[in-house]
PDB file of N, CA and C in Angstrom:
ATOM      1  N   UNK A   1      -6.500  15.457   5.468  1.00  0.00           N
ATOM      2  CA  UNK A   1      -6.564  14.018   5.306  1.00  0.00           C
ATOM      3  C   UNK A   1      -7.777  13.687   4.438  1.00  0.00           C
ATOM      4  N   UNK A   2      -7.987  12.583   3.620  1.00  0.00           N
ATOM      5  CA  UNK A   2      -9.096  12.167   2.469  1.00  0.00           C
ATOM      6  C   UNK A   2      -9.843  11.704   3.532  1.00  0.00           C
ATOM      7  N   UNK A   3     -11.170  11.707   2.595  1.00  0.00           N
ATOM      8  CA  UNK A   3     -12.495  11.168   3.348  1.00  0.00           C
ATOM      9  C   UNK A   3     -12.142   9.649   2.957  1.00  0.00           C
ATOM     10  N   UNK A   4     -13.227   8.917   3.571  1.00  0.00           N
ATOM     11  CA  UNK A   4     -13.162   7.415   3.326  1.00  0.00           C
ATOM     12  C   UNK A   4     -13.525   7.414   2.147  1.00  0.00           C
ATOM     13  N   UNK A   5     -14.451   8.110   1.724  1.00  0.00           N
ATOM     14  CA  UNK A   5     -15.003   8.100   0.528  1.00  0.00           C
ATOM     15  C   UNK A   5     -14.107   8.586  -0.680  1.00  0.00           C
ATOM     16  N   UNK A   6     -13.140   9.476  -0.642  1.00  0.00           N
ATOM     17  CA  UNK A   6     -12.273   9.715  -1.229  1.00  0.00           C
ATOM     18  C   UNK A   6     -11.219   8.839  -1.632  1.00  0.00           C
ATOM     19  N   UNK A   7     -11.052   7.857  -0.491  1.00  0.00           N
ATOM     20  CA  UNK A   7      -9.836   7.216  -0.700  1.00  0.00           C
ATOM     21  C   UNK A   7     -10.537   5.645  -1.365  1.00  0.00           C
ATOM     22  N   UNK A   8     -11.885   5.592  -1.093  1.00  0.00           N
ATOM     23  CA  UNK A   8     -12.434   4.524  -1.869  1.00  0.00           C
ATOM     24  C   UNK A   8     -12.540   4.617  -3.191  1.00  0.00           C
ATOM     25  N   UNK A   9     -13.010   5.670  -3.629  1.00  0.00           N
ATOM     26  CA  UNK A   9     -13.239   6.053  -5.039  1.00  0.00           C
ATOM     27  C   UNK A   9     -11.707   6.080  -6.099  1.00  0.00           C
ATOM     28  N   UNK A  10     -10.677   6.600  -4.979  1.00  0.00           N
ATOM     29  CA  UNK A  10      -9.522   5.932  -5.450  1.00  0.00           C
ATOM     30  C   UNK A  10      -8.924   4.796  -5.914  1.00  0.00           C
ATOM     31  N   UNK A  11      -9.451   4.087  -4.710  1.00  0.00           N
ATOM     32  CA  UNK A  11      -9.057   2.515  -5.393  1.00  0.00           C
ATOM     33  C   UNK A  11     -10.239   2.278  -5.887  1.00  0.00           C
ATOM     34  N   UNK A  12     -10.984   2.426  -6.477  1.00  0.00           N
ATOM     35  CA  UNK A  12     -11.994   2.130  -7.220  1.00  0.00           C
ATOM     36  C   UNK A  12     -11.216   2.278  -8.846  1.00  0.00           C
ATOM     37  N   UNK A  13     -10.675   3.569  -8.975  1.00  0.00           N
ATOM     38  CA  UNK A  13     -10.234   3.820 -10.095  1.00  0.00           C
ATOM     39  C   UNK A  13      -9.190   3.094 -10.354  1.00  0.00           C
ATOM     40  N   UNK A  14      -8.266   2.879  -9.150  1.00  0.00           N
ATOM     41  CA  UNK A  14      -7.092   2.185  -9.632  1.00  0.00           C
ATOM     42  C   UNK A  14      -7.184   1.116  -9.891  1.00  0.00           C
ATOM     43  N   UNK A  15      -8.793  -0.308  -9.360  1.00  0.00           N
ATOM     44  CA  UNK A  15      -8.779  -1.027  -9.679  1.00  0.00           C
ATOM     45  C   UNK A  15      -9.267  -1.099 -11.034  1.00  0.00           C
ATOM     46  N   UNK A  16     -10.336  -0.414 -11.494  1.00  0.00           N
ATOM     47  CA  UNK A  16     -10.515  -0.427 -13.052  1.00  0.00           C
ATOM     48  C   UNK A  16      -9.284   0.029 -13.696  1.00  0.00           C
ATOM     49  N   UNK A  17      -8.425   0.497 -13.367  1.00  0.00           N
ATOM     50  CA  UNK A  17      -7.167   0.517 -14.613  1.00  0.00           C
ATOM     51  C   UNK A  17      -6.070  -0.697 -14.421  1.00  0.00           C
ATOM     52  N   UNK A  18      -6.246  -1.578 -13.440  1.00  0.00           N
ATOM     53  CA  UNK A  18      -5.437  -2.662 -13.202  1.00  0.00           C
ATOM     54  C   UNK A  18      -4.291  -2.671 -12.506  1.00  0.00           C
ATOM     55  N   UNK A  19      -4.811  -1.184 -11.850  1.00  0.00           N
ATOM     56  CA  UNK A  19      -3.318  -1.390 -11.455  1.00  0.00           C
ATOM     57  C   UNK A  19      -3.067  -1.422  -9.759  1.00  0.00           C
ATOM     58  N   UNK A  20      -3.969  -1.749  -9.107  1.00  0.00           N
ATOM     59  CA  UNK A  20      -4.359  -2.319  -7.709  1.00  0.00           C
ATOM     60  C   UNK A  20      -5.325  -3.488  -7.741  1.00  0.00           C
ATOM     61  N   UNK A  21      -4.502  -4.074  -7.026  1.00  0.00           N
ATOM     62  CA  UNK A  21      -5.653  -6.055  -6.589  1.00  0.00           C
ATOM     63  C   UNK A  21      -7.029  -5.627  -6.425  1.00  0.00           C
ATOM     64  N   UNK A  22      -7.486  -6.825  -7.112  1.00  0.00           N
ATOM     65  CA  UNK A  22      -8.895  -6.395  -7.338  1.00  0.00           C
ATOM     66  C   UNK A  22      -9.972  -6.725  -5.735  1.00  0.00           C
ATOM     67  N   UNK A  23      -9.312  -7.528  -4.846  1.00  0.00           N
ATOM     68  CA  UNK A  23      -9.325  -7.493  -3.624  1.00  0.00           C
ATOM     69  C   UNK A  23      -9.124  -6.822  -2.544  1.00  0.00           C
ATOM     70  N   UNK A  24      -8.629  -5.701  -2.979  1.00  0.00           N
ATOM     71  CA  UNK A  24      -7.946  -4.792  -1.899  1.00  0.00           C
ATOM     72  C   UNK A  24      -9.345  -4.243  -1.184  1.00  0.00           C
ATOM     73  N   UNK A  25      -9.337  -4.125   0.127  1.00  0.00           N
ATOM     74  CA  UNK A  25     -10.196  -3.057   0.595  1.00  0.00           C
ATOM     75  C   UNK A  25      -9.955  -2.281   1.451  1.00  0.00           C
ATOM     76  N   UNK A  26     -10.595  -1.103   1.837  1.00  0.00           N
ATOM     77  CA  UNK A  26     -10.251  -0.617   2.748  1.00  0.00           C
ATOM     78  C   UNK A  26      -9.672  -0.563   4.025  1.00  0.00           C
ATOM     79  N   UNK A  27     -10.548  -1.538   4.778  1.00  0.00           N
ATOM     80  CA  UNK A  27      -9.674  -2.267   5.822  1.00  0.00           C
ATOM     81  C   UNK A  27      -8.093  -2.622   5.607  1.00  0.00           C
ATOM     82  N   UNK A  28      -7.958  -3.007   4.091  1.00  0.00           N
ATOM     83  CA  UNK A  28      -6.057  -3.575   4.147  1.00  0.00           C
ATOM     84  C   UNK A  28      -5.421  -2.250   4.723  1.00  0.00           C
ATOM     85  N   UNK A  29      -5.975  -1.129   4.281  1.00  0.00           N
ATOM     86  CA  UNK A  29      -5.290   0.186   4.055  1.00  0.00           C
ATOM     87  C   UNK A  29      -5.222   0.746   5.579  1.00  0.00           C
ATOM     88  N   UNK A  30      -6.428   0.914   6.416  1.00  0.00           N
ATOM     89  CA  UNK A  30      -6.347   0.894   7.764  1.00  0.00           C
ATOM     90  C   UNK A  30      -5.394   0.234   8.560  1.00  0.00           C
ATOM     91  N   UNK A  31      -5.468  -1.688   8.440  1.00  0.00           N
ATOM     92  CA  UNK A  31      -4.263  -2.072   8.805  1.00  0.00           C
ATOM     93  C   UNK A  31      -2.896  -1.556   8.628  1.00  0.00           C
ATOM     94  N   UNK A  32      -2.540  -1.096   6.956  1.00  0.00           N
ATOM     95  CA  UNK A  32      -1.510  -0.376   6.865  1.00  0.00           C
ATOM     96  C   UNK A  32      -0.724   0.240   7.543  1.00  0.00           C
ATOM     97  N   UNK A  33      -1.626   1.898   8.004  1.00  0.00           N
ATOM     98  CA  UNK A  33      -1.479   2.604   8.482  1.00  0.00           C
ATOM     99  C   UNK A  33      -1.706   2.457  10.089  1.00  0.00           C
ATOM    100  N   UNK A  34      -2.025   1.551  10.718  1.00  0.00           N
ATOM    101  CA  UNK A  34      -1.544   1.287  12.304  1.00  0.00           C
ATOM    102  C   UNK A  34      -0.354   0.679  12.283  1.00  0.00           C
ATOM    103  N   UNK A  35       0.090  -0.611  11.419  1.00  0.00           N
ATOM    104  CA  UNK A  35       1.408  -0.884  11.183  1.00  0.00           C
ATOM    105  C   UNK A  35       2.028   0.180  11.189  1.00  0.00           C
ATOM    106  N   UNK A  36       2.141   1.073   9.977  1.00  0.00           N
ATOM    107  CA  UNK A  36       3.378   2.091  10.079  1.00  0.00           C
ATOM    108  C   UNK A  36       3.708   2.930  11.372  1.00  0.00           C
ATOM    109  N   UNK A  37       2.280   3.493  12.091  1.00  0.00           N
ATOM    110  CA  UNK A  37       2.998   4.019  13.176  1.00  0.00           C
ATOM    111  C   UNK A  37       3.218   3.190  14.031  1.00  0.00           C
ATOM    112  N   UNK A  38       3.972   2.109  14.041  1.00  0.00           N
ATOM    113  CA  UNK A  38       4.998   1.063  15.068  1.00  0.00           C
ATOM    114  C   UNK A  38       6.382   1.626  14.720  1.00  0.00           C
ATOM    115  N   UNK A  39       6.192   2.280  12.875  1.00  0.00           N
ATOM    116  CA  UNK A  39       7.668   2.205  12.255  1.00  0.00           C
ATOM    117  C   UNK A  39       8.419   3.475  12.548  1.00  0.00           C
ATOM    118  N   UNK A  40       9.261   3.745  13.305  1.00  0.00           N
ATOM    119  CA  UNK A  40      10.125   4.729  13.440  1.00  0.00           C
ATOM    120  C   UNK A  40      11.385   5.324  12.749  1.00  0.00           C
ATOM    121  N   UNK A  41      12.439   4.342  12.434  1.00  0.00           N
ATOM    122  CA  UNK A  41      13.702   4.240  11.465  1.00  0.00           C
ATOM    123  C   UNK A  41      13.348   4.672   9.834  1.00  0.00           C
ATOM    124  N   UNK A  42      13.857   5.180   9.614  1.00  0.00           N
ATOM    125  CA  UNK A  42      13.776   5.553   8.093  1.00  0.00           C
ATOM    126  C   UNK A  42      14.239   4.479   7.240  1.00  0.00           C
ATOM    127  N   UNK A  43      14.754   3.647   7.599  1.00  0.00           N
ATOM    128  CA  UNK A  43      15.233   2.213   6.715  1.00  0.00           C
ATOM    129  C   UNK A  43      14.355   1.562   6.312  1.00  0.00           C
ATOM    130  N   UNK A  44      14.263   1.107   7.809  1.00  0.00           N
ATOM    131  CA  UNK A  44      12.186  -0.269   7.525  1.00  0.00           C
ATOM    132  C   UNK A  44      11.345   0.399   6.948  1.00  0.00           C
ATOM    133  N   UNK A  45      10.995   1.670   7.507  1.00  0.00           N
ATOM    134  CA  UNK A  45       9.967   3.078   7.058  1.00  0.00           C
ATOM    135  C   UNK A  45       9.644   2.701   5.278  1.00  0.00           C
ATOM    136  N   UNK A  46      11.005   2.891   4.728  1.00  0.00           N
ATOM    137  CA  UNK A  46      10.853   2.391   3.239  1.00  0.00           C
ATOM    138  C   UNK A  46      10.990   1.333   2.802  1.00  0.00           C
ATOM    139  N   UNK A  47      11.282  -0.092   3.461  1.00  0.00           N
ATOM    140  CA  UNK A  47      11.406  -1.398   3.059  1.00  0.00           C
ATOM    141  C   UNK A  47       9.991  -1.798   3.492  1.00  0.00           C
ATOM    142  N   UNK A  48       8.783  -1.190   4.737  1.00  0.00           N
ATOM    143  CA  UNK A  48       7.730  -1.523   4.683  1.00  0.00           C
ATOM    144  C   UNK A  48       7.032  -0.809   3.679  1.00  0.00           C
ATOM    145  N   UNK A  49       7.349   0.293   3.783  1.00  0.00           N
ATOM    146  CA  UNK A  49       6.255   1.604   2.263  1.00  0.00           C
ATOM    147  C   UNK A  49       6.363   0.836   1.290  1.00  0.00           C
ATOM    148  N   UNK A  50       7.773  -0.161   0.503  1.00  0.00           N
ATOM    149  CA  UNK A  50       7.933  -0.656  -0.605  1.00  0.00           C
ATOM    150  C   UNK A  50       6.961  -2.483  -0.487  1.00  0.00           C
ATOM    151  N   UNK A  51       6.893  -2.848   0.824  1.00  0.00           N
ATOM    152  CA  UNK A  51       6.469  -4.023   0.801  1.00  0.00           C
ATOM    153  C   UNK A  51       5.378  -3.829   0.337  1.00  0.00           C
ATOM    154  N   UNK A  52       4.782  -2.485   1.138  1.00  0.00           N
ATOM    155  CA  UNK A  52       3.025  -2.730   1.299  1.00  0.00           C
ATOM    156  C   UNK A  52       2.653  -2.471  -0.639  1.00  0.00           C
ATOM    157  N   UNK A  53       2.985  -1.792  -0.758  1.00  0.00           N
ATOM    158  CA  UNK A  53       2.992  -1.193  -2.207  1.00  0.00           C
ATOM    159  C   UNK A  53       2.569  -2.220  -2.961  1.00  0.00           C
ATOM    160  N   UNK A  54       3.859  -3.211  -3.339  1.00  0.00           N
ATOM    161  CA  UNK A  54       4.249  -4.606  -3.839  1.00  0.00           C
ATOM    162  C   UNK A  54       2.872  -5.114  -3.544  1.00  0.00           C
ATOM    163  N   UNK A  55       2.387  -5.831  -2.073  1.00  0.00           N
ATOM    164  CA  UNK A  55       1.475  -6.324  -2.210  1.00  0.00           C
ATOM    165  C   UNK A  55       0.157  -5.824  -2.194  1.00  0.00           C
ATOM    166  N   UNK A  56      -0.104  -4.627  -3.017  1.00  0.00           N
ATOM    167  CA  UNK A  56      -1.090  -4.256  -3.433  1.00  0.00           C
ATOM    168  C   UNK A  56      -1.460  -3.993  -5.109  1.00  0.00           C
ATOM    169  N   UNK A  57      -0.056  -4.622  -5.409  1.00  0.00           N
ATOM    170  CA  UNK A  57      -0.068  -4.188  -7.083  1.00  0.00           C
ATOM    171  C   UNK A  57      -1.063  -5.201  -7.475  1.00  0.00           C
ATOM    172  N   UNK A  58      -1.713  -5.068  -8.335  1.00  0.00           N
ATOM    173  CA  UNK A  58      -2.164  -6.304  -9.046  1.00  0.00           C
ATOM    174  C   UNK A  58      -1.470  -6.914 -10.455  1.00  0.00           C
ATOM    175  N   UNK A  59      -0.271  -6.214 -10.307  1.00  0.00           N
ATOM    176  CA  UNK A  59       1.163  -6.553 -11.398  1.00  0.00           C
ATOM    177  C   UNK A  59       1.530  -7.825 -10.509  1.00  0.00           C
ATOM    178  N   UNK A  60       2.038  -8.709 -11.434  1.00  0.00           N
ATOM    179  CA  UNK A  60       3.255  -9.980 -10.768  1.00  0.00           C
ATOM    180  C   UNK A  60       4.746  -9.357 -10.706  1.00  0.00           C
ATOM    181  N   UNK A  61       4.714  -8.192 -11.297  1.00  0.00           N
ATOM    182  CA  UNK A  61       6.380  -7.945 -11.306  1.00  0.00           C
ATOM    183  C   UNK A  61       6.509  -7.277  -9.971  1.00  0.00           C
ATOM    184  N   UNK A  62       7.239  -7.116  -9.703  1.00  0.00           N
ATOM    185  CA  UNK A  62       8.267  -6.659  -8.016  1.00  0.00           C
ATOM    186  C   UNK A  62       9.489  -6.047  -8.488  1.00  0.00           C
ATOM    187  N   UNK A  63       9.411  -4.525  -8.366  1.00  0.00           N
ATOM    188  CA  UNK A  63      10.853  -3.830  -8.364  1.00  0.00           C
ATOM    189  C   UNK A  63      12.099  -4.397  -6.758  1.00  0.00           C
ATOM    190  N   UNK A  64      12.502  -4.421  -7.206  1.00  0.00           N
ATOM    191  CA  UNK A  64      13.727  -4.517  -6.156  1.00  0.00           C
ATOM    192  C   UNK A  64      13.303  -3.823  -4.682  1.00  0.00           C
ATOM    193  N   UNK A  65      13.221  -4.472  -3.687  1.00  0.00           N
ATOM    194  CA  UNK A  65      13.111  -3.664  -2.264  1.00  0.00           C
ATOM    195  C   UNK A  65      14.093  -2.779  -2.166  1.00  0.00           C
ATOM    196  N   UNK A  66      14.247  -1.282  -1.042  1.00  0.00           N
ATOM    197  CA  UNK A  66      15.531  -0.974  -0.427  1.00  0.00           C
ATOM    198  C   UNK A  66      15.842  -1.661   0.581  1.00  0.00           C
ATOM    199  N   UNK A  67      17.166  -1.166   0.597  1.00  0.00           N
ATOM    200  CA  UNK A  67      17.958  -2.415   1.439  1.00  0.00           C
ATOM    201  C   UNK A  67      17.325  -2.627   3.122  1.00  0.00           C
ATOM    202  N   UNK A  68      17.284  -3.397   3.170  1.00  0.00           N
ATOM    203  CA  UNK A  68      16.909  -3.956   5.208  1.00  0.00           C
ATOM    204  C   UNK A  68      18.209  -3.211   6.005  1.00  0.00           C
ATOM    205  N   UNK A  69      18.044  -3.424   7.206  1.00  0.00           N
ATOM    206  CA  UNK A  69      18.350  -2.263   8.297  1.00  0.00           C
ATOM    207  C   UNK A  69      19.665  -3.735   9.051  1.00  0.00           C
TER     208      UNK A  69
END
């Protein structure tokens, strides 16, 4: 598993290339990941993986979700 520090320096980079909200912090990512383990079904599993994604782009565009359960 990444250090905190690892996974900061990550979005560090991704925010200088634009391509994560320039708001994001760590904490969102923590929340994340207690959400997901609620998620069991492989359906939601990827309609939440695709939500969280989405609202971390710092793009306005939105690919298409997979389908809901």
């Amino acid at each position: 598993m990444a250090s905190a520090g690892s996974v900061a320096k990550l979005a560090r980079l991704a925010k200088e290339s634009g391509d994560l909200r320039p708001d994001f912090a760590l904490d969102d990512l923590v929340l994340v990941l207690m959400a997901n383990g609620g998620i069991h079904a492989a359906s939601p599993a990827r309609r939440f993986a695709a939500l969280v994604i989405q609202a971390f782009r710092a793009s306005p565009t939105h690919p298409p979700l997979p389908p809901g359960s």
